[in-house]
N, C-alpha and C. Protein backbone atom coordinates (compact mmCIF):
# COMPACT_ATOMS: atom_id res chain seq x y z
N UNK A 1 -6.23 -26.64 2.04
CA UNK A 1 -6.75 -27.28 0.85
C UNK A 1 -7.46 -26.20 0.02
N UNK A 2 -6.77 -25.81 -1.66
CA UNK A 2 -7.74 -25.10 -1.85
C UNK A 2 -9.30 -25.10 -1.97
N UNK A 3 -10.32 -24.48 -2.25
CA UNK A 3 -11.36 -23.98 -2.58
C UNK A 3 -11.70 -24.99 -3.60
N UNK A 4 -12.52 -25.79 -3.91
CA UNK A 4 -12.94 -26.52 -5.33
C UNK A 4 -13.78 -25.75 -6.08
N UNK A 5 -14.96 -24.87 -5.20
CA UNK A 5 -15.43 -24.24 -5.49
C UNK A 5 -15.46 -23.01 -6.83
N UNK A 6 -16.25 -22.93 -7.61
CA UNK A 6 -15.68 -22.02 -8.99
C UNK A 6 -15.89 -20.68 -8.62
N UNK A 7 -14.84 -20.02 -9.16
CA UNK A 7 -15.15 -18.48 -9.26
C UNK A 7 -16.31 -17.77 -10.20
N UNK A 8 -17.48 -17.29 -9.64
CA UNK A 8 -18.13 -16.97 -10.23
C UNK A 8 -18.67 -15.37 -9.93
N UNK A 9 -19.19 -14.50 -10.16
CA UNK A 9 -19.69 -13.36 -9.71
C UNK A 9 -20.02 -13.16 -8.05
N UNK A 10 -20.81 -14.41 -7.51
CA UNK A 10 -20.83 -14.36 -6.03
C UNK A 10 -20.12 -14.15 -5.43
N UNK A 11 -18.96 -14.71 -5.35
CA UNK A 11 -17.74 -15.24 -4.85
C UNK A 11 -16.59 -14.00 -5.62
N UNK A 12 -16.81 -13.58 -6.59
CA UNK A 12 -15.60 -12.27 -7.00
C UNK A 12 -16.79 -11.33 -6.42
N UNK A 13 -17.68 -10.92 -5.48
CA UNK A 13 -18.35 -10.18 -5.39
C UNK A 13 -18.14 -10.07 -3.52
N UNK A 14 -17.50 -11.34 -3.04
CA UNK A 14 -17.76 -11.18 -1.21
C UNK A 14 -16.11 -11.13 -1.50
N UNK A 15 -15.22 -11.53 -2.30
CA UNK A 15 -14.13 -10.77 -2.17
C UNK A 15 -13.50 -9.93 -2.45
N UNK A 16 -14.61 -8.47 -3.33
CA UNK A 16 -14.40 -7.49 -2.93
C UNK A 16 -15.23 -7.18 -2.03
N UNK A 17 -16.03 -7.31 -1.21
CA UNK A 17 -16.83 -6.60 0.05
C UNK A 17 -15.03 -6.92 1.23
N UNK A 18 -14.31 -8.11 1.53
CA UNK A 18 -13.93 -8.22 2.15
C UNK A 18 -12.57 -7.29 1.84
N UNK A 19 -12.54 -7.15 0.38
CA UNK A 19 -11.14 -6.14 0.44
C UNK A 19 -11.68 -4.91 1.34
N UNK A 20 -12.91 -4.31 0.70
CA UNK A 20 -13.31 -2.94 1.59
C UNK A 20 -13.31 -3.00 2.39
N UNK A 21 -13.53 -4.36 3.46
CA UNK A 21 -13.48 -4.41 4.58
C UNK A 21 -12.31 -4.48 5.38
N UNK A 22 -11.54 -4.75 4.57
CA UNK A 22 -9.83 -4.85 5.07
C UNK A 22 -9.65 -2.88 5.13
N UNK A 23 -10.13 -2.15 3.94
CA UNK A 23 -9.44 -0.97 3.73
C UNK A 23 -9.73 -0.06 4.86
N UNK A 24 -11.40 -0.47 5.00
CA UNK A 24 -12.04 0.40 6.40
C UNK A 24 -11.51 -0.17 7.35
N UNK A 25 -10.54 -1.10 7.82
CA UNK A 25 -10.23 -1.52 9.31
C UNK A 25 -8.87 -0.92 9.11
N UNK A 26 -8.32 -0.40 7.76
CA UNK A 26 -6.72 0.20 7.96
C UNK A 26 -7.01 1.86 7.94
N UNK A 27 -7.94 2.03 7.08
CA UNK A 27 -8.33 3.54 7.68
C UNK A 27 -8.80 4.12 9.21
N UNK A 28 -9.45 2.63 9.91
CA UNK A 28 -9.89 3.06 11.03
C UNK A 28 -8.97 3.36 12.03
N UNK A 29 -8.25 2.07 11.99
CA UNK A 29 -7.21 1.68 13.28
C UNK A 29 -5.91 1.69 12.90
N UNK A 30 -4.72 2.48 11.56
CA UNK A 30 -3.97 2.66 11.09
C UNK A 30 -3.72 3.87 10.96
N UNK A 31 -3.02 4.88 11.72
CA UNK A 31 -2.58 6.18 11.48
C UNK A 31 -1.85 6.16 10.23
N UNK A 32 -1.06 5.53 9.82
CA UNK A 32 0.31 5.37 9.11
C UNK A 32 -0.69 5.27 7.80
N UNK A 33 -1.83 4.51 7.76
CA UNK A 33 -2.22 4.19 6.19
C UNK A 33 -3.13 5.42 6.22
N UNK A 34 -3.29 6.23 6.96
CA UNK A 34 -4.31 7.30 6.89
C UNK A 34 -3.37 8.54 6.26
N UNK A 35 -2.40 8.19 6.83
CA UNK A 35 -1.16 9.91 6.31
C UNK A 35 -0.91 9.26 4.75
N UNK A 36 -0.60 8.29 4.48
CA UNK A 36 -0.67 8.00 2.99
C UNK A 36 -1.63 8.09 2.00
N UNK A 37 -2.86 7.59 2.97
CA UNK A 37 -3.85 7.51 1.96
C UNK A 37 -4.29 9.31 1.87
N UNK A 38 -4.21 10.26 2.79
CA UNK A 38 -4.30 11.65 2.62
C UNK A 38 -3.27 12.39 1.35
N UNK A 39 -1.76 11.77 1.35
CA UNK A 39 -1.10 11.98 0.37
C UNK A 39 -1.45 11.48 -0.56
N UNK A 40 -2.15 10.17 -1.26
CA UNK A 40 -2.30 9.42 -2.20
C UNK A 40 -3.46 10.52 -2.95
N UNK A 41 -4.55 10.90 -1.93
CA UNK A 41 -5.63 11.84 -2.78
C UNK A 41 -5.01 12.83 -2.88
N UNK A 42 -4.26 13.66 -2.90
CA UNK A 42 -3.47 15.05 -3.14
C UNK A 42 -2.62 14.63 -4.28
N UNK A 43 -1.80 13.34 -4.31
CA UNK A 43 -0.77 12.92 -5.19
C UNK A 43 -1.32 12.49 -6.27
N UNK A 44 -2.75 11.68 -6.12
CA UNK A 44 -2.58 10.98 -7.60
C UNK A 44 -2.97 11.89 -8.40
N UNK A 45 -3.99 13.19 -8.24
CA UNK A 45 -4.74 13.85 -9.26
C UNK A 45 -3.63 14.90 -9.79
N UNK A 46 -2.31 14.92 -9.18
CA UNK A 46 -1.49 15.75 -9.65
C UNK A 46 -1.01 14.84 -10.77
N UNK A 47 -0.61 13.26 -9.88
CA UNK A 47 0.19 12.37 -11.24
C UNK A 47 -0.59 12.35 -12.46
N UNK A 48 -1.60 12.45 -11.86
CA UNK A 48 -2.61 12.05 -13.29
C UNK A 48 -2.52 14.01 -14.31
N UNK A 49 -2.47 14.60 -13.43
CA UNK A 49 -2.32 16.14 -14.29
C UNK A 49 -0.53 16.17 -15.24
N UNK A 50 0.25 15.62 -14.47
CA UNK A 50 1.79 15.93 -14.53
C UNK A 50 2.33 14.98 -15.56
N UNK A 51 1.85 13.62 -15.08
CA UNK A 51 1.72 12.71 -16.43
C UNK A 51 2.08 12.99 -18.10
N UNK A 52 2.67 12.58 -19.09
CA UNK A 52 2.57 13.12 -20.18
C UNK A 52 2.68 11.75 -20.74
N UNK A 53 1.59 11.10 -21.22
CA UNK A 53 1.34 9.97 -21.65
C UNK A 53 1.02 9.07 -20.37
N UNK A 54 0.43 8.06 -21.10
CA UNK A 54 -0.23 7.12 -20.34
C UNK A 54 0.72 5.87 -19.10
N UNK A 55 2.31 5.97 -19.63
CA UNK A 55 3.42 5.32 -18.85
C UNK A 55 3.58 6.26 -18.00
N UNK A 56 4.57 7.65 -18.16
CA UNK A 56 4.52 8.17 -17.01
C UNK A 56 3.18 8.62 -16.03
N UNK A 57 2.17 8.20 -16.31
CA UNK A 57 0.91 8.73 -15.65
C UNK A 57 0.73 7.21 -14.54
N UNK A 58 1.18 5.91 -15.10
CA UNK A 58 1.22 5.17 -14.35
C UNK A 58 2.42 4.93 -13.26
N UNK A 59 3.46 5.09 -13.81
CA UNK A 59 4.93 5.25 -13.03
C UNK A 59 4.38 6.35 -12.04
N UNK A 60 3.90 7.35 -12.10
CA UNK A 60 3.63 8.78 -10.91
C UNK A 60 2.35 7.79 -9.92
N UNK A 61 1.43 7.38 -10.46
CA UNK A 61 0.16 6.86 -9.77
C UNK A 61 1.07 5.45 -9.40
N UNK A 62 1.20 4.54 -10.09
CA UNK A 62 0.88 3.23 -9.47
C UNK A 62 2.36 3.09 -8.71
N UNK A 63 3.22 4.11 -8.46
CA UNK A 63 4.28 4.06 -6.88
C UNK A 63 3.47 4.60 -6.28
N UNK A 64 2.57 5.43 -6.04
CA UNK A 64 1.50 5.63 -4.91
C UNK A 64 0.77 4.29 -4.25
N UNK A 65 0.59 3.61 -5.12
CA UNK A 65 -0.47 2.63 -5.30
C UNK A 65 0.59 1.85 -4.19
N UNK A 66 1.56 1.22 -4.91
CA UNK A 66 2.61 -0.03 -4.35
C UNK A 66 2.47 0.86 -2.58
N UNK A 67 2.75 1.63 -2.38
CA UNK A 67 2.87 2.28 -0.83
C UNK A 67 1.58 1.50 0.02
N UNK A 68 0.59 2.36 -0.01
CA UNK A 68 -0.77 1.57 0.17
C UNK A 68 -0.73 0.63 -0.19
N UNK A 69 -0.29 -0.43 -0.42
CA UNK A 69 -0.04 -2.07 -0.70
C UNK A 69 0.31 -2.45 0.42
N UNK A 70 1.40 -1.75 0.20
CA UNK A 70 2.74 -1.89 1.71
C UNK A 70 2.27 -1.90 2.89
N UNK A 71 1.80 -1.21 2.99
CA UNK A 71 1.27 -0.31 4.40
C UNK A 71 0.13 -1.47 4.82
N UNK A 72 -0.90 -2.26 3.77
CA UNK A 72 -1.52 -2.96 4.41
C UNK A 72 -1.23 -4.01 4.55
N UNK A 73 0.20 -4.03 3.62
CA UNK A 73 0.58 -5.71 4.46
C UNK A 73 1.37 -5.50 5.39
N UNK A 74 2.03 -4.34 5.75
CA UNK A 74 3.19 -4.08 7.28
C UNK A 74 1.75 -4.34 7.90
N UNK A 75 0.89 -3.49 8.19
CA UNK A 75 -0.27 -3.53 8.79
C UNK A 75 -1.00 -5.17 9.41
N UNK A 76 -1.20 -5.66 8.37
CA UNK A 76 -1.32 -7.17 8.48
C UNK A 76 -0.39 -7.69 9.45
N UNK A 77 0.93 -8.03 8.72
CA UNK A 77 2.06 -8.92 10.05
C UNK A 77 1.90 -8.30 11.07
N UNK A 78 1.92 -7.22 11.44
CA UNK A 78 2.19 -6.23 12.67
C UNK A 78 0.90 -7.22 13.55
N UNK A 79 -0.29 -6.93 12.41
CA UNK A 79 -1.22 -7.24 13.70
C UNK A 79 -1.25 -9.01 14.26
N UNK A 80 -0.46 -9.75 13.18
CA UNK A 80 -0.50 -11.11 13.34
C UNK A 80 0.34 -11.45 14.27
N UNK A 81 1.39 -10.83 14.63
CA UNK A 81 2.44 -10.52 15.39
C UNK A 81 2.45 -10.05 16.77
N UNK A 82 1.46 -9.07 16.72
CA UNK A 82 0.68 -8.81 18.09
C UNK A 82 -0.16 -9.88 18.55
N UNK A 83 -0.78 -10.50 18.02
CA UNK A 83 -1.44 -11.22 18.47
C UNK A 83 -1.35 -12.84 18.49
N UNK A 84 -0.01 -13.02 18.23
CA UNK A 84 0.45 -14.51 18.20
C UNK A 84 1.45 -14.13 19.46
N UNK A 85 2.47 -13.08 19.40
CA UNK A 85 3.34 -13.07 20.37
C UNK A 85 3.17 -11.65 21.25
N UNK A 86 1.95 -11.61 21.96
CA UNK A 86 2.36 -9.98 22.04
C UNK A 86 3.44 -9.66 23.52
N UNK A 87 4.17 -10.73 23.84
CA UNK A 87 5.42 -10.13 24.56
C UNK A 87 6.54 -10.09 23.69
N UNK A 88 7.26 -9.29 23.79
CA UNK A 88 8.43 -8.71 23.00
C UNK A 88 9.10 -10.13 22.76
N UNK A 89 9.67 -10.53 21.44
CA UNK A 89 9.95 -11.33 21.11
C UNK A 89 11.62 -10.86 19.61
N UNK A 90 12.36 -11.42 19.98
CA UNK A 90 13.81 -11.02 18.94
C UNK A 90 12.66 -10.94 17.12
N UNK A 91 12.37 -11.84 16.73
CA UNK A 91 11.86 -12.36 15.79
C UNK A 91 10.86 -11.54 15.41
N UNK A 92 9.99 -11.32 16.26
CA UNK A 92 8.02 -10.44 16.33
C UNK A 92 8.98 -9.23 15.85
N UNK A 93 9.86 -8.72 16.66
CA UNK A 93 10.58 -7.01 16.49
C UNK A 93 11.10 -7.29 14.85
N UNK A 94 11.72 -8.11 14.33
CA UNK A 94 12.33 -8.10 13.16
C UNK A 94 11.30 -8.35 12.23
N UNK A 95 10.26 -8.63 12.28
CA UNK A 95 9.40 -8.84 11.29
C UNK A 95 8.76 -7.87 11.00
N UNK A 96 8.51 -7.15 12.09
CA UNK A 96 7.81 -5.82 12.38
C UNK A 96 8.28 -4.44 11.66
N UNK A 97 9.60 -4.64 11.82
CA UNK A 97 10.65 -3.76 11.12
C UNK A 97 11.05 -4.29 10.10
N UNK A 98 11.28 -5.09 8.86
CA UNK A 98 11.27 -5.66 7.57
C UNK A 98 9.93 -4.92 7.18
N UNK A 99 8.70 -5.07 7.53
CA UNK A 99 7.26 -4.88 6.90
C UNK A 99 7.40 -3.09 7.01
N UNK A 100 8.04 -2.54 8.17
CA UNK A 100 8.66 -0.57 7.83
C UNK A 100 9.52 -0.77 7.36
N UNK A 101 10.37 -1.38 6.56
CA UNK A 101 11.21 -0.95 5.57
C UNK A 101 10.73 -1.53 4.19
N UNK A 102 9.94 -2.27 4.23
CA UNK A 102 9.23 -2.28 3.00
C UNK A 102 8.29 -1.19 2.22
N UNK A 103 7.29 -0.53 3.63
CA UNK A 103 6.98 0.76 3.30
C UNK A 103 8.24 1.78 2.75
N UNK A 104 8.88 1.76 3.56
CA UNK A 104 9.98 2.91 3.29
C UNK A 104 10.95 2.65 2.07
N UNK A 105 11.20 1.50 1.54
CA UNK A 105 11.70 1.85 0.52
C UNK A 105 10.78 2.08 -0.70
N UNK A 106 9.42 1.60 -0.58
CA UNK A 106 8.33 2.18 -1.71
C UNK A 106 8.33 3.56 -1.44
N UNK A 107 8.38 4.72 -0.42
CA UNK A 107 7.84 5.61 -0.58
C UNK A 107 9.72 6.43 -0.81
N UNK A 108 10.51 5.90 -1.06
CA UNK A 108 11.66 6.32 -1.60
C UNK A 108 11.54 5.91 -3.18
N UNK A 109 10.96 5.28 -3.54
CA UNK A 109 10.96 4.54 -4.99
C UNK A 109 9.78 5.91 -5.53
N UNK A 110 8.81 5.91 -4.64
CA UNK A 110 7.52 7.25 -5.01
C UNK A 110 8.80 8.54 -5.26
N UNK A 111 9.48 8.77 -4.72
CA UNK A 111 10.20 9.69 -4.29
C UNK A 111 11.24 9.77 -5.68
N UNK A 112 11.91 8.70 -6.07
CA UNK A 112 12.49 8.27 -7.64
C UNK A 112 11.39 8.56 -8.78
N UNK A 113 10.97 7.91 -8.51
CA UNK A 113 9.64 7.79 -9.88
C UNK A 113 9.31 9.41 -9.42
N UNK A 114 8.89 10.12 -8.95
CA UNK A 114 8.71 11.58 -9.15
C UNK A 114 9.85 12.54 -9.71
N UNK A 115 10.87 12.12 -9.08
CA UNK A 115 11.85 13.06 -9.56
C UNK A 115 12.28 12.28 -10.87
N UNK A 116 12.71 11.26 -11.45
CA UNK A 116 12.99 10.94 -12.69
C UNK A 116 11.87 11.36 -13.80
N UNK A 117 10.42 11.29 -13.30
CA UNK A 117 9.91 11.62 -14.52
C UNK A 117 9.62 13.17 -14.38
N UNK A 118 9.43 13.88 -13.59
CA UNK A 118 9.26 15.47 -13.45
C UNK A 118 10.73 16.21 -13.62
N UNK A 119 11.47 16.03 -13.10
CA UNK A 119 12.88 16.66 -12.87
C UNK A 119 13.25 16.95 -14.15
N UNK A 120 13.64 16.44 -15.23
CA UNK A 120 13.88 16.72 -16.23
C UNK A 120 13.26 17.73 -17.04
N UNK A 121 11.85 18.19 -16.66
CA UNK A 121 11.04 19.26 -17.01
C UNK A 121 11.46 20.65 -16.65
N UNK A 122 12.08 20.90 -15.20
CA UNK A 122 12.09 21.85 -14.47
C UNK A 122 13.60 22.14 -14.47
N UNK A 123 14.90 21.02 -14.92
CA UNK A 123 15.94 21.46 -14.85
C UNK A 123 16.70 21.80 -16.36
C-alpha cells in the first residue's frame, strides 16, 4: 500500500541518508562496484575535460553513471537471491547472470559512447 504520507524535506532527507547507506554497503562488501567506482573517479574528470559541449560531456559522464546503477542493482538481486534461495537453484543462477549482463552491456555502451564521441578527434 503506498505511503499516504507527503513528501516533504524530512522524508526527501532519510531517503537520501538511506541512498548513502545503500552506496557504503556496495563500497564495503562489493569488489565489482569498487573497480568501477575507482574507474568512474579517473573517468569522469577526463569526460568532463574531453567533453566539448555540455551533450557530449554528459554522453562521456552519465554512461559512467548508468554502470554504477547497474552494478547496484546486479548487487541488490544477487543479494536477494542469496538470501531467499541460497542453494543453487536453475532460476537464482539466471537471474544472477541477466543482472552481469546488464552491467556488461553498460560498460560496452561506456565503451561506444567513448569511442563515438572521442574517435573522430584522433582519426
Amino acid at each position: 500500500m503506498p505511503s499516504t504520507e507527503p513528501r516533504g524535506p524530512r522524508q526527501i532527507a532519510r531517503a537520501m541518508l538511506w541512498s548513502f547507506k545503500g552506496l557504503r554497503a556496495a563500497w564495503t562488501h562489493e569488489a565489482s562496484f569498487r573497480l568501477e567506482g575507482y574507474l568512474f573517479i579517473v573517468l569522469m574528470p577526463l569526460g568532463l575535460w574531453l567533453g566539448q559541449g555540455g551533450v557530449e560531456k554528459a554522453i562521456l559522464c552519465g554512461s559512467l553513471l548508468l554502470v554504477l546503477s547497474a552494478e547496484l542493482l546486479n548487487s541488490a538481486v544477487e543479494a536477494v537471491v542469496d538470501k531467499v534461495s541460497p542453494e543453487f537453484h536453475e532460476l537464482a543462477g539466471r537471474a544472477k547472470d541477466m543482472g552481469s549482463a546488464a552491467v556488461f552491456l553498460l560498460m560496452l555502451n561506456v565503451v561506444l559512447c567513448w569511442g563515438v564521441v572521442l574517435l573522430p578527434r584522433f582519426l
